[in-house]
C-alpha atoms as a PDB file:
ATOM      1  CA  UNK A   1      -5.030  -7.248  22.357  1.00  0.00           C
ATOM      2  CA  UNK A   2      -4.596  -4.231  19.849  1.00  0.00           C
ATOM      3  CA  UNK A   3      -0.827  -3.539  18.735  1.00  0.00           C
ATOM      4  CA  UNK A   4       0.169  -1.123  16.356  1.00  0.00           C
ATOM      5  CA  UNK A   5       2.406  -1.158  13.485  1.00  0.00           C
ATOM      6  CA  UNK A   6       5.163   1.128  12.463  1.00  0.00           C
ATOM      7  CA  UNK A   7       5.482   1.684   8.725  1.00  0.00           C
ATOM      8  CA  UNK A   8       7.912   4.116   6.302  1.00  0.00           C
ATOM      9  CA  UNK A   9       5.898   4.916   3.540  1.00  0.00           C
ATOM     10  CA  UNK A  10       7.702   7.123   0.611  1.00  0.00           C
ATOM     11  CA  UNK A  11       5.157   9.650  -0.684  1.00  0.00           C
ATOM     12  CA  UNK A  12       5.093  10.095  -4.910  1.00  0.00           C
ATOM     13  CA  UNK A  13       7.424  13.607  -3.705  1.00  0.00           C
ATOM     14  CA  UNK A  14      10.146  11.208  -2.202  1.00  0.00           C
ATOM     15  CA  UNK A  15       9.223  12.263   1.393  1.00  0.00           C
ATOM     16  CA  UNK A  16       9.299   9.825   3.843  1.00  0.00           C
ATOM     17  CA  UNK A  17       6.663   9.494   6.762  1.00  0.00           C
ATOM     18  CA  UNK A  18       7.339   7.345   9.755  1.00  0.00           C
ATOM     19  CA  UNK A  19       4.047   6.033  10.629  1.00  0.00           C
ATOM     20  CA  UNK A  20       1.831   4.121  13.019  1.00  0.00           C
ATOM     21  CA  UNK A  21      -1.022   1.555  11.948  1.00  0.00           C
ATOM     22  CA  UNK A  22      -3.506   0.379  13.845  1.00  0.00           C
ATOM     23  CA  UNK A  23      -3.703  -3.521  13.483  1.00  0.00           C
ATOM     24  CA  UNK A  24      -7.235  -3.936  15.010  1.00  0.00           C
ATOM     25  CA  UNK A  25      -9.088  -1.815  12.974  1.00  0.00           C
ATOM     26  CA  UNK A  26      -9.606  -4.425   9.108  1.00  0.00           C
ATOM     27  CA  UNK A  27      -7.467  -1.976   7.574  1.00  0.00           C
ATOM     28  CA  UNK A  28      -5.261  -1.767   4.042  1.00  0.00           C
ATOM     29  CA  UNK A  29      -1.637   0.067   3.245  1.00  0.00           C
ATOM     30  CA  UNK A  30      -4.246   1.856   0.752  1.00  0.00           C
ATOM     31  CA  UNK A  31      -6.723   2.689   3.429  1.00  0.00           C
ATOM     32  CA  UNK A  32      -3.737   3.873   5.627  1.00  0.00           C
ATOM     33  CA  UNK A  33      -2.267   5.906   3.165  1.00  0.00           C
ATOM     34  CA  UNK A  34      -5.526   7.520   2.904  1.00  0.00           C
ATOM     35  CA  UNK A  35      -6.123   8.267   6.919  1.00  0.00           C
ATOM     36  CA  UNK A  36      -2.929  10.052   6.533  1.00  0.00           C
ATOM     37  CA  UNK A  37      -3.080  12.103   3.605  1.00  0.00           C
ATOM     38  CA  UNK A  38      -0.140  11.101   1.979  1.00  0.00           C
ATOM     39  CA  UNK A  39      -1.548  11.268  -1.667  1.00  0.00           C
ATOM     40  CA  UNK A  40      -3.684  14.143  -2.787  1.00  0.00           C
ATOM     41  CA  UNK A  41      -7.425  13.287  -2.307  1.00  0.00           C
ATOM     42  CA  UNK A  42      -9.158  11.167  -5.551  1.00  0.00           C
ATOM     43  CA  UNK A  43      -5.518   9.928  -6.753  1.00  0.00           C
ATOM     44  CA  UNK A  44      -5.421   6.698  -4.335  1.00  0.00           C
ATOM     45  CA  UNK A  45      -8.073   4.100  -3.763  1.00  0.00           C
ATOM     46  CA  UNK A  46     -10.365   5.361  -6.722  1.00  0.00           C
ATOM     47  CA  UNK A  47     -11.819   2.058  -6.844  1.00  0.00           C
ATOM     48  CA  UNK A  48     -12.319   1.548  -3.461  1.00  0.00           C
ATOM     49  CA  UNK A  49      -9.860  -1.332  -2.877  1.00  0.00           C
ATOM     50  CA  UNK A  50     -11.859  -3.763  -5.217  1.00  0.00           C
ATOM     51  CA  UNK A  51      -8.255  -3.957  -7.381  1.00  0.00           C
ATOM     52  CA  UNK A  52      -9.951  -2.537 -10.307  1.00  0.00           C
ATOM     53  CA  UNK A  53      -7.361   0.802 -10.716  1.00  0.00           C
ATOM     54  CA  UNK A  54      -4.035   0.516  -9.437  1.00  0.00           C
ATOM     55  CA  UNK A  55      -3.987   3.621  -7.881  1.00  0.00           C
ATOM     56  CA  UNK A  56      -2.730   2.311  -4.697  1.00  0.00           C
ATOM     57  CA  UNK A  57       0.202   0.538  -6.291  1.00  0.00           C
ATOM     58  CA  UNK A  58       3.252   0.818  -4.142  1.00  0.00           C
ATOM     59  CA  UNK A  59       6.888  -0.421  -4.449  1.00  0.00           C
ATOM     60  CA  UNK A  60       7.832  -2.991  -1.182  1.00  0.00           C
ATOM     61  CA  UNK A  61      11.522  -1.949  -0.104  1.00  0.00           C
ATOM     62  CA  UNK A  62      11.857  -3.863   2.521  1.00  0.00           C
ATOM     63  CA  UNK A  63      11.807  -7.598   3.314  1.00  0.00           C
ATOM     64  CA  UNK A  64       8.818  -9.020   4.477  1.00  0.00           C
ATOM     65  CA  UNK A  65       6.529 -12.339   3.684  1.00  0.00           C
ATOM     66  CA  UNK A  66       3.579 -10.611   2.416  1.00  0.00           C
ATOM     67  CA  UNK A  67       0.501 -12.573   1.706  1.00  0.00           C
ATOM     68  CA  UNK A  68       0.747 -13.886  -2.036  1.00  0.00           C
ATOM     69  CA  UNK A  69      -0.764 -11.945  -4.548  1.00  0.00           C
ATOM     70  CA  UNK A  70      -4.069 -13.102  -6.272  1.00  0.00           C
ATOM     71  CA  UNK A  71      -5.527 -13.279  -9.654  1.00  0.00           C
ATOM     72  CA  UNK A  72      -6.784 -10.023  -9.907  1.00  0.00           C
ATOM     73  CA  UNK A  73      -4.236  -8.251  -8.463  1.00  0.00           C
ATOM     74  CA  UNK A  74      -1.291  -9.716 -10.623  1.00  0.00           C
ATOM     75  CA  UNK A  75      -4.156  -8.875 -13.705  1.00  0.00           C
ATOM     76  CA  UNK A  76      -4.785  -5.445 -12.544  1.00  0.00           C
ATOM     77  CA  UNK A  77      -0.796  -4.656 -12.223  1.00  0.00           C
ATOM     78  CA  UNK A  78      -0.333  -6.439 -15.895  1.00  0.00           C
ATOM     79  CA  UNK A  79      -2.019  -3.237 -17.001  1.00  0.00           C
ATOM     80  CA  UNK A  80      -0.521   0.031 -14.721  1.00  0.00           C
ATOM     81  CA  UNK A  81       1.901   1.690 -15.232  1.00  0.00           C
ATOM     82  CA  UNK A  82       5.338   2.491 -13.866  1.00  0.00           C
ATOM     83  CA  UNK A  83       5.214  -1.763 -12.481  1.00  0.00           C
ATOM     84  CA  UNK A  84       8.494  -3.134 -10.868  1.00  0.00           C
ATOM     85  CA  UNK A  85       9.516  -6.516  -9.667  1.00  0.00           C
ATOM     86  CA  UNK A  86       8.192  -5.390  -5.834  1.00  0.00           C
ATOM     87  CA  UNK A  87       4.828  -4.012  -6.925  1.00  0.00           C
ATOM     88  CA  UNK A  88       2.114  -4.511  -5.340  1.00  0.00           C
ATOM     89  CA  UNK A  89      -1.692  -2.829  -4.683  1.00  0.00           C
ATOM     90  CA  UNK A  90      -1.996  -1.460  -1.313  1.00  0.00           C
ATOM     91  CA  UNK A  91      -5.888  -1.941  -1.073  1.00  0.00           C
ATOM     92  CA  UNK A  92      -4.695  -5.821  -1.426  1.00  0.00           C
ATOM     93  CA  UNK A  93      -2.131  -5.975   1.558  1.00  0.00           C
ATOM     94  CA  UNK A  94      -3.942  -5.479   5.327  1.00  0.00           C
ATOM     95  CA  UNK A  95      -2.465  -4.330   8.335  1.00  0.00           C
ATOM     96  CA  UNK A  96      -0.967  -7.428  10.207  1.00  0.00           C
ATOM     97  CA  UNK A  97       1.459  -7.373  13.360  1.00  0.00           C
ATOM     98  CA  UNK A  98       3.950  -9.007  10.492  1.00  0.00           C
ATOM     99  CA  UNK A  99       4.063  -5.547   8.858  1.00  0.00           C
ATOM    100  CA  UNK A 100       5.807  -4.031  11.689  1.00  0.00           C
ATOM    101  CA  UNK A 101       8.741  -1.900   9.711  1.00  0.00           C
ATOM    102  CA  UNK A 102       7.449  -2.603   6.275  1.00  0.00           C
ATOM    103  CA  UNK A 103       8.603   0.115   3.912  1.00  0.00           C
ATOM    104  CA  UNK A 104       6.950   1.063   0.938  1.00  0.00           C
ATOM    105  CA  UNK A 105       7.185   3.681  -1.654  1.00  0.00           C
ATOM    106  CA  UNK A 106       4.168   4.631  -3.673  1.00  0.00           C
ATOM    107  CA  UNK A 107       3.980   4.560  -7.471  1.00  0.00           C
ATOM    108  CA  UNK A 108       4.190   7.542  -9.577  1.00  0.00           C
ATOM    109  CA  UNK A 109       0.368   8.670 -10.172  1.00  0.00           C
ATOM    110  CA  UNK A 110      -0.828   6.978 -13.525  1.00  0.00           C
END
């Protein structure tokens, strides 16, 4: 059964986008951000998701249980820039039915 997700996602000019994720399809916040061009092409995902560049990191605003963040994510965000308390790297965090409303806000470009 595919379901879709519905996701705010603050672009690095403070514009929100309401948008909808498809849950069936393996995908990341990083990958979705991609699909809908809210970051200028070659300044998110540079690494390919392989949490090696932190140019998908992203600021959580909402509430939700997200899965917990591994050793070489916490690493990578030890060295980026512009880190808060609710960072995280998008390529790390897939699409799940439990990210319906999930609002993020993506970090200034390093």
């Amino acid at each position: 059964m595919e379901q879709d997700v519905n996701i705010k996602i603050i672009d690095r000019e403070g514009v929100a986008h309401d948008i909808v994720a498809p849950t069936d399809m393996a995908m990341n916040l990083m990958e979705v951000v991609r699909s809908y061009e809210l970051a200028p092409e070659g300044t998110i995902g540079v690494c390919g998701g392989m949490a090696m560049c932190a140019s998908c990191q992203c600021y959580i605003l909402s509430d939700h249980e997200l899965p917990e963040m591994q050793d070489d994510e916490d690493a990578m965000l030890a060295e980026a820039f512009y880190v808060k308390e609710n960072s995280r790297l998008g390529c790390q965090i897939a699409i799940t039915p439990e990210l319906e409303g999930l609002e993020i806000e993506l970090a200034p470009e390093s």
